[in-house]
Each structure stands twice: as structure tokens, then as C-alpha cells.
N, C-alpha and C. Protein backbone atom coordinates (compact mmCIF):
# COMPACT_ATOMS: atom_id res chain seq x y z
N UNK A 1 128.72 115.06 99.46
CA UNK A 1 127.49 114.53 100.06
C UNK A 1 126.47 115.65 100.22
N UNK A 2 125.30 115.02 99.90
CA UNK A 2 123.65 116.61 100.30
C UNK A 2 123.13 115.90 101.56
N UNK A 3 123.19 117.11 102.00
CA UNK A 3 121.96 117.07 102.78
C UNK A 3 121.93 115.57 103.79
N UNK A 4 123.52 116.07 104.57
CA UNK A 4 123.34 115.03 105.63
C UNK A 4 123.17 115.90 106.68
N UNK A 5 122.28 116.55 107.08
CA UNK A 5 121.92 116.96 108.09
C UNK A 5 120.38 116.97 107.95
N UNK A 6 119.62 117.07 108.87
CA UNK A 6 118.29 117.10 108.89
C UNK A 6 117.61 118.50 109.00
N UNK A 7 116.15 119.09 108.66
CA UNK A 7 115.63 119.93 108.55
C UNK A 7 116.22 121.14 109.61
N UNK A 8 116.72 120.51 110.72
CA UNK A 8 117.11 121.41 112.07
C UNK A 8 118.96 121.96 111.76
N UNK A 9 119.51 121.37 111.12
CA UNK A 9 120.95 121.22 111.01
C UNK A 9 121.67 120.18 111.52
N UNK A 10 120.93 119.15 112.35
CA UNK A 10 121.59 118.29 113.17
C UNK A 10 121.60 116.91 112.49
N UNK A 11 122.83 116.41 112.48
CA UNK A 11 123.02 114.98 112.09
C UNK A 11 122.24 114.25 112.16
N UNK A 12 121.55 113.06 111.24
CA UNK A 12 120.57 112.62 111.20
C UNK A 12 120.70 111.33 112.13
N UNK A 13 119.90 111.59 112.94
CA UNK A 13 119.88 110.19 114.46
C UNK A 13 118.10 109.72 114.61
N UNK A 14 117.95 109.45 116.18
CA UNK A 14 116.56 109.56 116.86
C UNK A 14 115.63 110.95 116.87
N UNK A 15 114.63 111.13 116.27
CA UNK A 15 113.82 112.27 116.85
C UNK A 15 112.38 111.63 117.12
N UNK A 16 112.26 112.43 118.34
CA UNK A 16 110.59 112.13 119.09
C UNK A 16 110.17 113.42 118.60
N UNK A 17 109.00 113.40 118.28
CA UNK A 17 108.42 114.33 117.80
C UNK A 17 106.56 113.96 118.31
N UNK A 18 106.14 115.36 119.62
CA UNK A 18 105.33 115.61 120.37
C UNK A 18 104.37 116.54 119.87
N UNK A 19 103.36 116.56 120.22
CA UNK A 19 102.37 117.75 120.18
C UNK A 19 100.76 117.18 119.92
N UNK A 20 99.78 118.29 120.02
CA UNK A 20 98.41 117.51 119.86
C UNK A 20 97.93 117.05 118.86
N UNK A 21 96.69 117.08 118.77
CA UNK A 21 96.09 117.18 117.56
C UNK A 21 96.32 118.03 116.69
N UNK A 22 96.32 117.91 115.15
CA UNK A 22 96.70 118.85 114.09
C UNK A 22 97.72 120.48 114.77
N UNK A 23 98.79 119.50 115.39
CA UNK A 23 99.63 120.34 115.34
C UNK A 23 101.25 120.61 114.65
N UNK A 24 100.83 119.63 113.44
CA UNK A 24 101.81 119.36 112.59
C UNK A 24 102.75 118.77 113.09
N UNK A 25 102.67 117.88 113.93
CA UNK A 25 103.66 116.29 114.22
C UNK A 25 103.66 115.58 112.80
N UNK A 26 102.73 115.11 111.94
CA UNK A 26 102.88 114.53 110.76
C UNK A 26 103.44 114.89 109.79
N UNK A 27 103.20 116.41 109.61
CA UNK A 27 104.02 117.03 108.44
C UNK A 27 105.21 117.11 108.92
N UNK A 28 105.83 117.21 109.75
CA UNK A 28 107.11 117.57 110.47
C UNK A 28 107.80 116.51 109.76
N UNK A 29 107.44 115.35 109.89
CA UNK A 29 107.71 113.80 110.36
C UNK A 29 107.94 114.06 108.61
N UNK A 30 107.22 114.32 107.55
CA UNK A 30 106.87 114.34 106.60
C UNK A 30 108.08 115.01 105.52
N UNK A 31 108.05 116.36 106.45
CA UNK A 31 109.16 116.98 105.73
C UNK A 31 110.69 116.88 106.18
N UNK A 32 111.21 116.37 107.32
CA UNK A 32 112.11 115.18 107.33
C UNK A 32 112.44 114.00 106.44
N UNK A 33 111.39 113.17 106.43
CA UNK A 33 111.71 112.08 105.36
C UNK A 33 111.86 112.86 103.38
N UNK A 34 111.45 114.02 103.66
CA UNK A 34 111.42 114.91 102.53
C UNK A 34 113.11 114.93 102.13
N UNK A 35 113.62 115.71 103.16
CA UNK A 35 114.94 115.69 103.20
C UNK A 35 115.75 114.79 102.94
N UNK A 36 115.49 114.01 103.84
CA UNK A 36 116.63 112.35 103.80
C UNK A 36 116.37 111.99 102.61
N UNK A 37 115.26 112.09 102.23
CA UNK A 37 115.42 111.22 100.44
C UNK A 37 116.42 112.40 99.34
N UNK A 38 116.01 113.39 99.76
CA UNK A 38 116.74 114.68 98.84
C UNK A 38 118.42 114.24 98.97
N UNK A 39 119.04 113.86 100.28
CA UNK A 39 120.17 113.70 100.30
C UNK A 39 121.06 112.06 99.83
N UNK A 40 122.13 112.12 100.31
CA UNK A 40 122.96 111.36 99.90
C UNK A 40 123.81 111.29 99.16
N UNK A 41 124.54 111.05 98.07
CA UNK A 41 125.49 111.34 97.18
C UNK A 41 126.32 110.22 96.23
N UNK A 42 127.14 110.44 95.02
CA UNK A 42 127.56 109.25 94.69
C UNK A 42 128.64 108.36 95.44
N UNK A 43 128.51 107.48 94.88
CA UNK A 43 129.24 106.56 96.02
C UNK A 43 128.43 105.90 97.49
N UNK A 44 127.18 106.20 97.78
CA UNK A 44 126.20 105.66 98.58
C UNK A 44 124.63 105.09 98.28
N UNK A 45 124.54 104.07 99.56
CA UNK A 45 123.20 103.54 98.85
C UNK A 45 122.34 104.74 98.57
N UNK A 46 120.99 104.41 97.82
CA UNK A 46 119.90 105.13 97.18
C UNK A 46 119.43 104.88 98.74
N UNK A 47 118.94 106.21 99.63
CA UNK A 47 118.17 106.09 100.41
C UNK A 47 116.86 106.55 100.09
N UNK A 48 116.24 105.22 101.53
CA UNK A 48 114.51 104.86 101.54
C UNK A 48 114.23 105.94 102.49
N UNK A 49 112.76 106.04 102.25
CA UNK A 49 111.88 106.20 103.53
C UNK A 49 110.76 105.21 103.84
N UNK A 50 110.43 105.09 105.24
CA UNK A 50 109.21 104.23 105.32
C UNK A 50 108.50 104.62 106.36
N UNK A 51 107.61 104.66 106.18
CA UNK A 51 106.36 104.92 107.15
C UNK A 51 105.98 103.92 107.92
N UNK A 52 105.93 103.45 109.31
CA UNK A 52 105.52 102.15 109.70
C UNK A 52 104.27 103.02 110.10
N UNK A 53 102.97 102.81 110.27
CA UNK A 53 101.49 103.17 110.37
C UNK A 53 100.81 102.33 111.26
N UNK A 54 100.95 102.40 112.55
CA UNK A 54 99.91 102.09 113.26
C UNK A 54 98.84 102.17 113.96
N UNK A 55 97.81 103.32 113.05
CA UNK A 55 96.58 102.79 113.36
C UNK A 55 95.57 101.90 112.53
N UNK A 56 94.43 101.79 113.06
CA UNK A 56 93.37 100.98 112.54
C UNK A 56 92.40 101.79 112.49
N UNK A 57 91.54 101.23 111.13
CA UNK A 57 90.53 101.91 110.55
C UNK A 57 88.97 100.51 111.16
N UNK A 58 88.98 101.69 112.62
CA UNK A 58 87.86 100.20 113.04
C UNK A 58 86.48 100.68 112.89
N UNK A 59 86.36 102.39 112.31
CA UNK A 59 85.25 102.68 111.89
C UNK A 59 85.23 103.79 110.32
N UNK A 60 84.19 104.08 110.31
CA UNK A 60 83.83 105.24 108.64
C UNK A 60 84.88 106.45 108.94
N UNK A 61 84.62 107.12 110.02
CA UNK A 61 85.50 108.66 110.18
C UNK A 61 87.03 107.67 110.43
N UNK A 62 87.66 106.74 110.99
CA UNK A 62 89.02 106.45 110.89
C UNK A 62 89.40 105.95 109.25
N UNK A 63 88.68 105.33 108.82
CA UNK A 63 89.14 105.33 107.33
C UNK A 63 89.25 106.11 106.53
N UNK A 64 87.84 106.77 106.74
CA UNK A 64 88.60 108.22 105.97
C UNK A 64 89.41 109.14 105.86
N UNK A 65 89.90 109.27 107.81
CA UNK A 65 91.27 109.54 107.89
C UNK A 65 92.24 109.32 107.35
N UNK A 66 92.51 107.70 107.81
CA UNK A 66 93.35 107.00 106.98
C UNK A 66 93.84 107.53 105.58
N UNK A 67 92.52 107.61 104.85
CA UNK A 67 93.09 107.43 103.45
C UNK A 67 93.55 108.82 103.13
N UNK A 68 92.83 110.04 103.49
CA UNK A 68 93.11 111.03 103.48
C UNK A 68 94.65 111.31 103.89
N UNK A 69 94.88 110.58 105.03
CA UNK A 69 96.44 111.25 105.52
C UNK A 69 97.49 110.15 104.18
N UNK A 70 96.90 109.56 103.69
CA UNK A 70 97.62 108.59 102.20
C UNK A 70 97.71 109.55 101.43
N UNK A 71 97.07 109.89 101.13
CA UNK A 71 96.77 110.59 99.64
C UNK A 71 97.64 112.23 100.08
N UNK A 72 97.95 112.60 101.14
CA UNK A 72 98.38 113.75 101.36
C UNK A 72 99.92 113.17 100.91
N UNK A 73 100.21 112.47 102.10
CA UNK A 73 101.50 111.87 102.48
C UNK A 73 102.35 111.55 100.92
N UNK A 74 101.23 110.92 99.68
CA UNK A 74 101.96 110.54 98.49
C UNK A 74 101.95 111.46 97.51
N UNK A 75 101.76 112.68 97.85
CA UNK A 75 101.48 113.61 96.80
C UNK A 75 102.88 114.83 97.95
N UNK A 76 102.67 114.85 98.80
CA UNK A 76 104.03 115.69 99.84
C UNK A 76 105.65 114.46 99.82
N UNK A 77 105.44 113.34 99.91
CA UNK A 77 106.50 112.44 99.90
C UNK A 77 106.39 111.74 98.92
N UNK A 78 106.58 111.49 97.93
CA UNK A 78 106.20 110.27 96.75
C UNK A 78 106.99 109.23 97.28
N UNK A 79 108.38 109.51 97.26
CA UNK A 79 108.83 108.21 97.74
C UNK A 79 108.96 107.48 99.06
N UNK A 80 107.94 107.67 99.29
CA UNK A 80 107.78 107.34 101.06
C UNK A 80 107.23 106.01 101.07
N UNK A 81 107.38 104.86 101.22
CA UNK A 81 106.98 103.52 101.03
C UNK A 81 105.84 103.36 102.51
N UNK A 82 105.46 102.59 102.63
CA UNK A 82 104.15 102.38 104.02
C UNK A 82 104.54 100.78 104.53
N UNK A 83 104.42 100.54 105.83
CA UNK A 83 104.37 99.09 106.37
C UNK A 83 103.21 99.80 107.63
N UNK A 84 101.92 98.64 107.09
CA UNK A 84 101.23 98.97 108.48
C UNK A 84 101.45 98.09 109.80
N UNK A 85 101.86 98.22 111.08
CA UNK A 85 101.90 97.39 112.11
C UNK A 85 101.24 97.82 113.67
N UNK A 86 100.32 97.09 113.86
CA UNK A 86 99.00 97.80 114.98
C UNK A 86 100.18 97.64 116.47
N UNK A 87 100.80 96.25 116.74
CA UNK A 87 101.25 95.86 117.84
C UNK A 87 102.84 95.76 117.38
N UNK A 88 103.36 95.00 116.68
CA UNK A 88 104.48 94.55 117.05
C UNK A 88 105.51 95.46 116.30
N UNK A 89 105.96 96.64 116.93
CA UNK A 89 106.84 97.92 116.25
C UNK A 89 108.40 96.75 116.77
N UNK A 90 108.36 96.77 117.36
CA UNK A 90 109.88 96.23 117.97
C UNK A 90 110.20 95.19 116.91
N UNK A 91 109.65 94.47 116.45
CA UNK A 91 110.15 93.19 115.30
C UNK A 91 110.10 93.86 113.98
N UNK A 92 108.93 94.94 113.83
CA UNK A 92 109.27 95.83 112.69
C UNK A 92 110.24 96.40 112.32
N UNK A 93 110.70 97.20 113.65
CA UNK A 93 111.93 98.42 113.40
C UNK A 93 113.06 97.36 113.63
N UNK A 94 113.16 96.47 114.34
CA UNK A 94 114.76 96.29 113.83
C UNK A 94 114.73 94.70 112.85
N UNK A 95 113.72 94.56 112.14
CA UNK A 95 113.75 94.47 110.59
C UNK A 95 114.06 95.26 109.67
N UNK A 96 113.43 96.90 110.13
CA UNK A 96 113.70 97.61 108.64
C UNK A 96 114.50 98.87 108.92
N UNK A 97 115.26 98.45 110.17
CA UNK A 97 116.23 99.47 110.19
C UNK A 97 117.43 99.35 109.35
N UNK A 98 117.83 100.23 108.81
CA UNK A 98 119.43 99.90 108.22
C UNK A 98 119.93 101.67 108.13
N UNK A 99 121.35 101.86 107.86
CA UNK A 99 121.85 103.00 107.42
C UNK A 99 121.44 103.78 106.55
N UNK A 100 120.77 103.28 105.23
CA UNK A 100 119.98 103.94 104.55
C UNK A 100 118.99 104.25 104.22
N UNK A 101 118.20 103.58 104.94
CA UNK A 101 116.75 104.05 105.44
C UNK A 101 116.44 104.79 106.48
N UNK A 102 115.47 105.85 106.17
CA UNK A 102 114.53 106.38 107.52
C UNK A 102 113.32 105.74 107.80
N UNK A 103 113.10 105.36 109.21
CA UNK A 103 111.96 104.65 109.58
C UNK A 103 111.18 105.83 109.86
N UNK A 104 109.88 106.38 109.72
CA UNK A 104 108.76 107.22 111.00
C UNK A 104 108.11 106.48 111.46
N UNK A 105 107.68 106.21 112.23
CA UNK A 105 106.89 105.99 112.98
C UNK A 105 105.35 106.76 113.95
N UNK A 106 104.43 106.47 113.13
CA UNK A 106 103.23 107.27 113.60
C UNK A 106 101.77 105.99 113.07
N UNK A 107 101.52 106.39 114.92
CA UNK A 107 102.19 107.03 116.00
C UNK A 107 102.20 106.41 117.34
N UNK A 108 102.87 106.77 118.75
CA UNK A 108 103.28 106.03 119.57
C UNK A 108 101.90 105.81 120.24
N UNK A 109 100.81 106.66 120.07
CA UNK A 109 99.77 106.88 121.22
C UNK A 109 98.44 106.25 120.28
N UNK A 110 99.08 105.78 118.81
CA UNK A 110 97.91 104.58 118.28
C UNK A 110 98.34 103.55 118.76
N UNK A 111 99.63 103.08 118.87
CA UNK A 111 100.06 102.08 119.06
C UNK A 111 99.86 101.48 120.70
N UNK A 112 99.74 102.56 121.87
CA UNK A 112 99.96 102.05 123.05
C UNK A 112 98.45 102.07 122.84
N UNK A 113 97.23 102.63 122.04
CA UNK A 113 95.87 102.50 122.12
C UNK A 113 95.34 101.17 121.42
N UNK A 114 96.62 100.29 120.80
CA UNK A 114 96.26 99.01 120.32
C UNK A 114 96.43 98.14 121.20
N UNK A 115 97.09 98.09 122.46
CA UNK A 115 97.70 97.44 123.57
C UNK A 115 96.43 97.47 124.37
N UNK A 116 96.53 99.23 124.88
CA UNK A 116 95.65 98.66 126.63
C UNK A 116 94.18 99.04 126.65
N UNK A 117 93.71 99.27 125.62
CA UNK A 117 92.10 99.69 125.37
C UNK A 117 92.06 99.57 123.92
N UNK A 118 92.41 98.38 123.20
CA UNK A 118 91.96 97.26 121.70
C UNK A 118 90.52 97.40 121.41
N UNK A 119 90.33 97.85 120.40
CA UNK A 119 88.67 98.18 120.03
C UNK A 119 88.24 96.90 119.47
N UNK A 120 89.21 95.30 119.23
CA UNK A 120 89.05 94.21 118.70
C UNK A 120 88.73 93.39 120.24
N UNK A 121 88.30 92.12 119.93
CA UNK A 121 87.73 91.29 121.01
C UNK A 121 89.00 90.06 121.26
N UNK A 122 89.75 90.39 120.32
CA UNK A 122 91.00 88.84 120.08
C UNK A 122 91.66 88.44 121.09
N UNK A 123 91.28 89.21 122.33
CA UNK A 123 92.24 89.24 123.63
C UNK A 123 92.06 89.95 124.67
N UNK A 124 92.21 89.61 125.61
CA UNK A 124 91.32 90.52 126.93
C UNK A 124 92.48 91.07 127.01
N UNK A 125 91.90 92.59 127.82
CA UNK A 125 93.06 93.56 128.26
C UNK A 125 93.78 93.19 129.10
N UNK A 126 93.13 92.55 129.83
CA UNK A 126 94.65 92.26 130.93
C UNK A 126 95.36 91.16 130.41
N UNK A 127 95.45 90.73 129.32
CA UNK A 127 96.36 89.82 128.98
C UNK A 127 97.03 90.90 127.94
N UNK A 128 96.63 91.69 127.34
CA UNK A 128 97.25 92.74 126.47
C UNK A 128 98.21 93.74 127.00
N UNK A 129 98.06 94.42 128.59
CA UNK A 129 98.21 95.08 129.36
C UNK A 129 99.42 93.75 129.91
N UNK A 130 99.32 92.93 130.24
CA UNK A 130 100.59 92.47 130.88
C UNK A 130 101.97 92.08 129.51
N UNK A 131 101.24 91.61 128.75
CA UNK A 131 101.97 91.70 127.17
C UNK A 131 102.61 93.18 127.10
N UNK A 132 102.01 93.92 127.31
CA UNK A 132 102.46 95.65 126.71
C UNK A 132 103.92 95.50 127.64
N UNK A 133 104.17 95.31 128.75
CA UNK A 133 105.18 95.49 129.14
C UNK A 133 106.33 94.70 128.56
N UNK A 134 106.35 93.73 128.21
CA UNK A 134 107.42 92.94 127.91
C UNK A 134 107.74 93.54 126.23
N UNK A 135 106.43 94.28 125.50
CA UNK A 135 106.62 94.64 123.89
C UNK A 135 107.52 95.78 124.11
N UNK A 136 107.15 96.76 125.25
CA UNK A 136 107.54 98.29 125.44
C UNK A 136 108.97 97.72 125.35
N UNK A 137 109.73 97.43 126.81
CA UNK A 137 110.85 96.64 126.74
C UNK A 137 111.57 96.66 125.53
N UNK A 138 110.86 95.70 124.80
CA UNK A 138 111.68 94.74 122.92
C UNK A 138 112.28 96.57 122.27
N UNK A 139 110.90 97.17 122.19
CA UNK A 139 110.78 98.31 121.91
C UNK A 139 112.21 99.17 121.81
N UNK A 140 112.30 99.34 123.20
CA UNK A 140 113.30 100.57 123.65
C UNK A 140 114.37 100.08 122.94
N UNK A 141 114.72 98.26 123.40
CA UNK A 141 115.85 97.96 122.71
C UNK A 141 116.04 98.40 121.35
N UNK A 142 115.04 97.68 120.59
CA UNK A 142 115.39 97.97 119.41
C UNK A 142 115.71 99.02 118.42
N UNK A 143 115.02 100.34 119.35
CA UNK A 143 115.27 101.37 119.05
C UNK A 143 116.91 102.05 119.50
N UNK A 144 117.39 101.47 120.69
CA UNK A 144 118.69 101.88 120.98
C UNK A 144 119.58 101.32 120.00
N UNK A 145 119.26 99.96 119.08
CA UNK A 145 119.99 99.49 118.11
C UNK A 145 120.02 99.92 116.90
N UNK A 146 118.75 100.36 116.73
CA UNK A 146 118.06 101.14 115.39
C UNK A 146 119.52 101.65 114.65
N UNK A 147 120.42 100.60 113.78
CA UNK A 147 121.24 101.34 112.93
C UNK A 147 120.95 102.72 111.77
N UNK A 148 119.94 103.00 111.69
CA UNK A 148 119.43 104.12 110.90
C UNK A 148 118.29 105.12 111.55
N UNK A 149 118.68 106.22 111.17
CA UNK A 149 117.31 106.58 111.61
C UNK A 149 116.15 106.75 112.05
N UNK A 150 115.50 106.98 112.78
CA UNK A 150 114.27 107.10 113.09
C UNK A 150 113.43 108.11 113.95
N UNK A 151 112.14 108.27 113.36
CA UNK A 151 111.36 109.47 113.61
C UNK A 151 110.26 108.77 114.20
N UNK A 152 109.69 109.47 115.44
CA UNK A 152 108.74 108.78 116.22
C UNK A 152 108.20 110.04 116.39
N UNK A 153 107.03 109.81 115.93
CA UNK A 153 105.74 110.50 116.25
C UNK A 153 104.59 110.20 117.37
N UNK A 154 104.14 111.14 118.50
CA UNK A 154 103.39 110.87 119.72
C UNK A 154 102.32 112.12 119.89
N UNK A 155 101.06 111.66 120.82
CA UNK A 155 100.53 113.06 121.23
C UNK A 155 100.94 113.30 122.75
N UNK A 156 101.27 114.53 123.12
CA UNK A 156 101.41 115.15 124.14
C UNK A 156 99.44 115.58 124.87
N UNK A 157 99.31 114.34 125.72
CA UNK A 157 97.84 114.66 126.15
C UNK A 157 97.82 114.93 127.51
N UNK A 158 98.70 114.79 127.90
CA UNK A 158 98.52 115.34 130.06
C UNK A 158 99.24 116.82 130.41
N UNK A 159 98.37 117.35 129.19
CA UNK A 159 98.44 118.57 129.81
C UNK A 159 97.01 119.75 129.79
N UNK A 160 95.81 118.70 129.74
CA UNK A 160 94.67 118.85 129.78
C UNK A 160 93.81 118.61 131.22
N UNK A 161 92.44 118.62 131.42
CA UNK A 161 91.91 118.42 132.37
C UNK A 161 92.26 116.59 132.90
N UNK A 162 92.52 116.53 134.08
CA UNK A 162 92.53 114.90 134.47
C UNK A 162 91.49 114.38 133.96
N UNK A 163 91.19 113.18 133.23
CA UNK A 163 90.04 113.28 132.99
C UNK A 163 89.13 112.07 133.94
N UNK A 164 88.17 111.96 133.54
CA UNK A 164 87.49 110.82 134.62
C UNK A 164 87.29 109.26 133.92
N UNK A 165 87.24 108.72 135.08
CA UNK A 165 87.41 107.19 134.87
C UNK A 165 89.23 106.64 134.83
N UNK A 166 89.28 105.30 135.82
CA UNK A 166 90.20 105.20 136.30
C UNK A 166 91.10 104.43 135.03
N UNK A 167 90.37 104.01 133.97
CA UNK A 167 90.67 103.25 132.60
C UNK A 167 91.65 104.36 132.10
N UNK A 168 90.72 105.57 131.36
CA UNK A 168 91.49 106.26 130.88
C UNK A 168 92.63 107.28 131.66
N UNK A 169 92.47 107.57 133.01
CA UNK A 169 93.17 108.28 133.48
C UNK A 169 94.48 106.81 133.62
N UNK A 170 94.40 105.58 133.63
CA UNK A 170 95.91 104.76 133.72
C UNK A 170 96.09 105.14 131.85
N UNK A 171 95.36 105.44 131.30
CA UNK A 171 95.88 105.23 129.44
C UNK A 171 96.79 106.46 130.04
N UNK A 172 96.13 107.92 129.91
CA UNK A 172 97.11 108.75 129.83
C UNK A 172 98.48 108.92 131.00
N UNK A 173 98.27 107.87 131.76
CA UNK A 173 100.35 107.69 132.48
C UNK A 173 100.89 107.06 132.16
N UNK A 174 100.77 105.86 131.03
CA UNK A 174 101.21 104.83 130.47
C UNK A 174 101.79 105.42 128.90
N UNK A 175 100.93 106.79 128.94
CA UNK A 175 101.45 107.77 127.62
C UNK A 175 102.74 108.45 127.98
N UNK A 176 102.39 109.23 129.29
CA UNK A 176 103.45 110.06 129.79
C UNK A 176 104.44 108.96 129.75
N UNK A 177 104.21 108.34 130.48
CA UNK A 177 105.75 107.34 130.88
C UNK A 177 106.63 106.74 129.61
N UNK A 178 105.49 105.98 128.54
CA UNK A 178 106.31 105.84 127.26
C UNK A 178 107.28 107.43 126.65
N UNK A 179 106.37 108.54 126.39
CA UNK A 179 107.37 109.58 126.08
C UNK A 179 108.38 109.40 126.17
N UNK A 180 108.32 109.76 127.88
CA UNK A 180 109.86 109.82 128.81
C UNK A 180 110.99 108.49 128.06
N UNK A 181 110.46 107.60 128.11
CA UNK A 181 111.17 106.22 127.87
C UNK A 181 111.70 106.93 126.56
N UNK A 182 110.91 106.94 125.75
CA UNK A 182 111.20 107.06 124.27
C UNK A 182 112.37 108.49 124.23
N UNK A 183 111.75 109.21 124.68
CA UNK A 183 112.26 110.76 124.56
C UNK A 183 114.56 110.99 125.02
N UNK A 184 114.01 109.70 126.82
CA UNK A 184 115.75 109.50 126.74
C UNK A 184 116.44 108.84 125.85
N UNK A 185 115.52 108.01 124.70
CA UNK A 185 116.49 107.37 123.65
C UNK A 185 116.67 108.01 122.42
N UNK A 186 116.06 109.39 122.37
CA UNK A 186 116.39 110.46 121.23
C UNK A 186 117.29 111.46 121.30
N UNK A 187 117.98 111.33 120.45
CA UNK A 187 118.75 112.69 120.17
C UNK A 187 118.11 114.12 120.42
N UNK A 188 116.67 113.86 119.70
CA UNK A 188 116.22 115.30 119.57
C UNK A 188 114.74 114.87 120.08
N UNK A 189 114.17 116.24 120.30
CA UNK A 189 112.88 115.89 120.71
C UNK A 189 111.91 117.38 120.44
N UNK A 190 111.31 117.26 120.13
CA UNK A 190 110.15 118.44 119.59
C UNK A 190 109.31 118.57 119.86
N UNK A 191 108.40 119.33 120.00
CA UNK A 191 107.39 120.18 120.54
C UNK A 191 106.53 120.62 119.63
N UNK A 192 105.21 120.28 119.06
CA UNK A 192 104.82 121.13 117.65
C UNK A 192 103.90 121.78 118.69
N UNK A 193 103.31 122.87 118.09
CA UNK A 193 101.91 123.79 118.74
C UNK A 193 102.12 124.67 117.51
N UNK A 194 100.69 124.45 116.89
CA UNK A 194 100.24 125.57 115.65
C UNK A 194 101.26 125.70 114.75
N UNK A 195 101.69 124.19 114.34
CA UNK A 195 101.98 124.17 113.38
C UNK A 195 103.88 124.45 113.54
N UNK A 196 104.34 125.14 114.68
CA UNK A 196 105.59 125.54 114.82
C UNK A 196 106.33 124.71 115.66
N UNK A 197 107.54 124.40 115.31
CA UNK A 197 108.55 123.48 116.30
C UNK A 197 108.90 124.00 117.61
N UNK A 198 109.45 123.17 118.62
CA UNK A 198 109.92 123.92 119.80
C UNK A 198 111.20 123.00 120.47
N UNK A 199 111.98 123.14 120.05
CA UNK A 199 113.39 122.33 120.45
C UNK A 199 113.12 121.86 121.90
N UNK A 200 113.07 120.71 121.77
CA UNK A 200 113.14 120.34 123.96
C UNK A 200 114.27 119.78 123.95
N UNK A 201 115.31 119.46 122.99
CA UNK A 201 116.51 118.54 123.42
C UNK A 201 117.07 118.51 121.92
């Protein structure tokens, strides 16, 4: 068998994977699923990778993001397949979990930004905001079931100025608190800053 261990040496399970802006949480995430496809051996399925992608391109600079982090992602991973999902990760991941697939997931802090401050009109927040709790929930489960793999990508943002307004100061404890949630259901958990890892677990 190759390369059943992951970029770190450790058996391939849960990793949360933290840090800010362009601090190489994506490539991390990136060169992981790099690996897992490199490995496996005869006598086992052909393993996948998949990207579940949840953000939205609700203006010019997010699309161009978008496509930009595509065009990186398929030229660094070729075989990295994409499912985009804004809200419902929990019916995603334990659809496309299996043993021979790696799920990533990026990222947790688009996804809780599709919940409790929606740049769409389809639903008032406080009906989104009382929804978020019962999705988070589905969530955790499904991730404790997650028969394969999976890589969860987040930003680490409360460790900046508090900021003002009582909206965004509940976004960023509803961040902290998912981490935590997420972070006790990982094996491993990481730290990027400038580009370099930092083992937290």
C-alpha cells in the first residue's frame, strides 16, 4: 500500500484546518488531497477527491476569486472533482462520504456566512439563524459518521480587534463556537500563519 498516511505522517482521519486570510489553509487542504490521490494500492478502490465549495459569487471581485482559486486548484490537483453547496453540508457529506474518497471542505466561515448574514433576500435571518442551529447539529453528526475522510477548512478571526456592531460581533462567536464543535470532532487540527503549519492536536 502508498501513501496511507497523510502529509503529517498520521493516518488518514478528520483534519480542521485554521488560519487567516492567505495563510495557506487552501493549499494545505490542496496538498493533502494531493496525497490521498497519490496513494492506495492494488487490490483497492481507485481513490477520489472532492471539493465541496461553499461560497457564492454574489459580486465581480467574488467571481473572480472563485474562478481563480479553480483554475489554481485544477492545474495543483487535476483530479480533484468540485460539488458546490452554500447551506446544506450535512446532506452533502454524508452523501459523499465513503472509504475511498476524501471530502474538503472550504470553507466553514463561507458557509456559517450563508446562514446568519445571507447576501440573498430568500429568507429572513431570523428564520435562517434559528434553522442554523438544527443544520450545525445534522452537521456534527454527520461528520462523526463521515466513513472517509475529511478536511475542513475555517478562518481563525477572534483574534483581532472586537469589532463593532452587535450583528457582526454575534457572527464572530458563532465562528469561535463552530471551530470548537468542529475541532473536538478532528483528529488533527492546524494552525496555518505565513504559509507554515502549526500542530494544535
Amino acid at each position: 500500500m502508498l501513501n496511507e498516511q497523510n502529509i503529517d505522517g498520521r493516518p488518514w482521519r478528520r483534519e480542521l484546518i485554521l488560519g487567516g486570510q492567505k495563510s495557506g489553509k487552501s493549499r494545505r487542504a490542496e496538498m493533502q488531497a494531493k496525497a490521498w490521490l497519490a496513494g492506495g494500492g492494488k487490490g483497492t478502490p481507485r481513490r477520489e477527491a472532492q471539493l465541496i465549495a461553499t461560497g457564492q459569487a454574489w459580486d465581480e471581485e467574488m467571481r473572480a476569486r472563485i474562478k481563480r482559486h479553480q483554475v489554481d486548484r485544477a492545474r495543483r490537483v487535476p483530479g480533484m472533482g468540485t460539488l458546490e453547496e452554500p447551506r446544506d453540508l450535512a446532506g452533502l457529506l454524508a452523501q459523499n462520504s465513503a472509504p475511498h474518497r476524501l471530502l474538503v471542505i472550504d470553507c466553514l466561515t463561507l458557509w456559517l456566512t450563508n446562514w446568519l448574514m445571507p447576501a440573498d433576500d430568500l429568507a429572513s435571518k431570523s428564520t435562517l439563524a434559528q434553522d442554523w442551529q438544527a443544520q450545525c447539529a445534522l452537521f456534527m453528526e454527520a461528520l462523526e459518521q463521515a466513513p472517509g475522510p475529511v478536511i475542513l477548512v475555517g478562518n481563525e478571526i477572534g483574534l483581532g480587534v472586537i469589532p463593532l456592531g452587535s450583528e457582526v460581533r454575534a457572527f464572530v462567536d458563532a465562528l469561535g463556537q463552530l471551530n470548537q464543535q468542529v475541532a473536538r470532532r478532528c483528529e488533527s487540527v492546524t494552525l496555518m500563519c505565513a504559509g507554515l503549519a502549526l500542530g494544535l492536536k
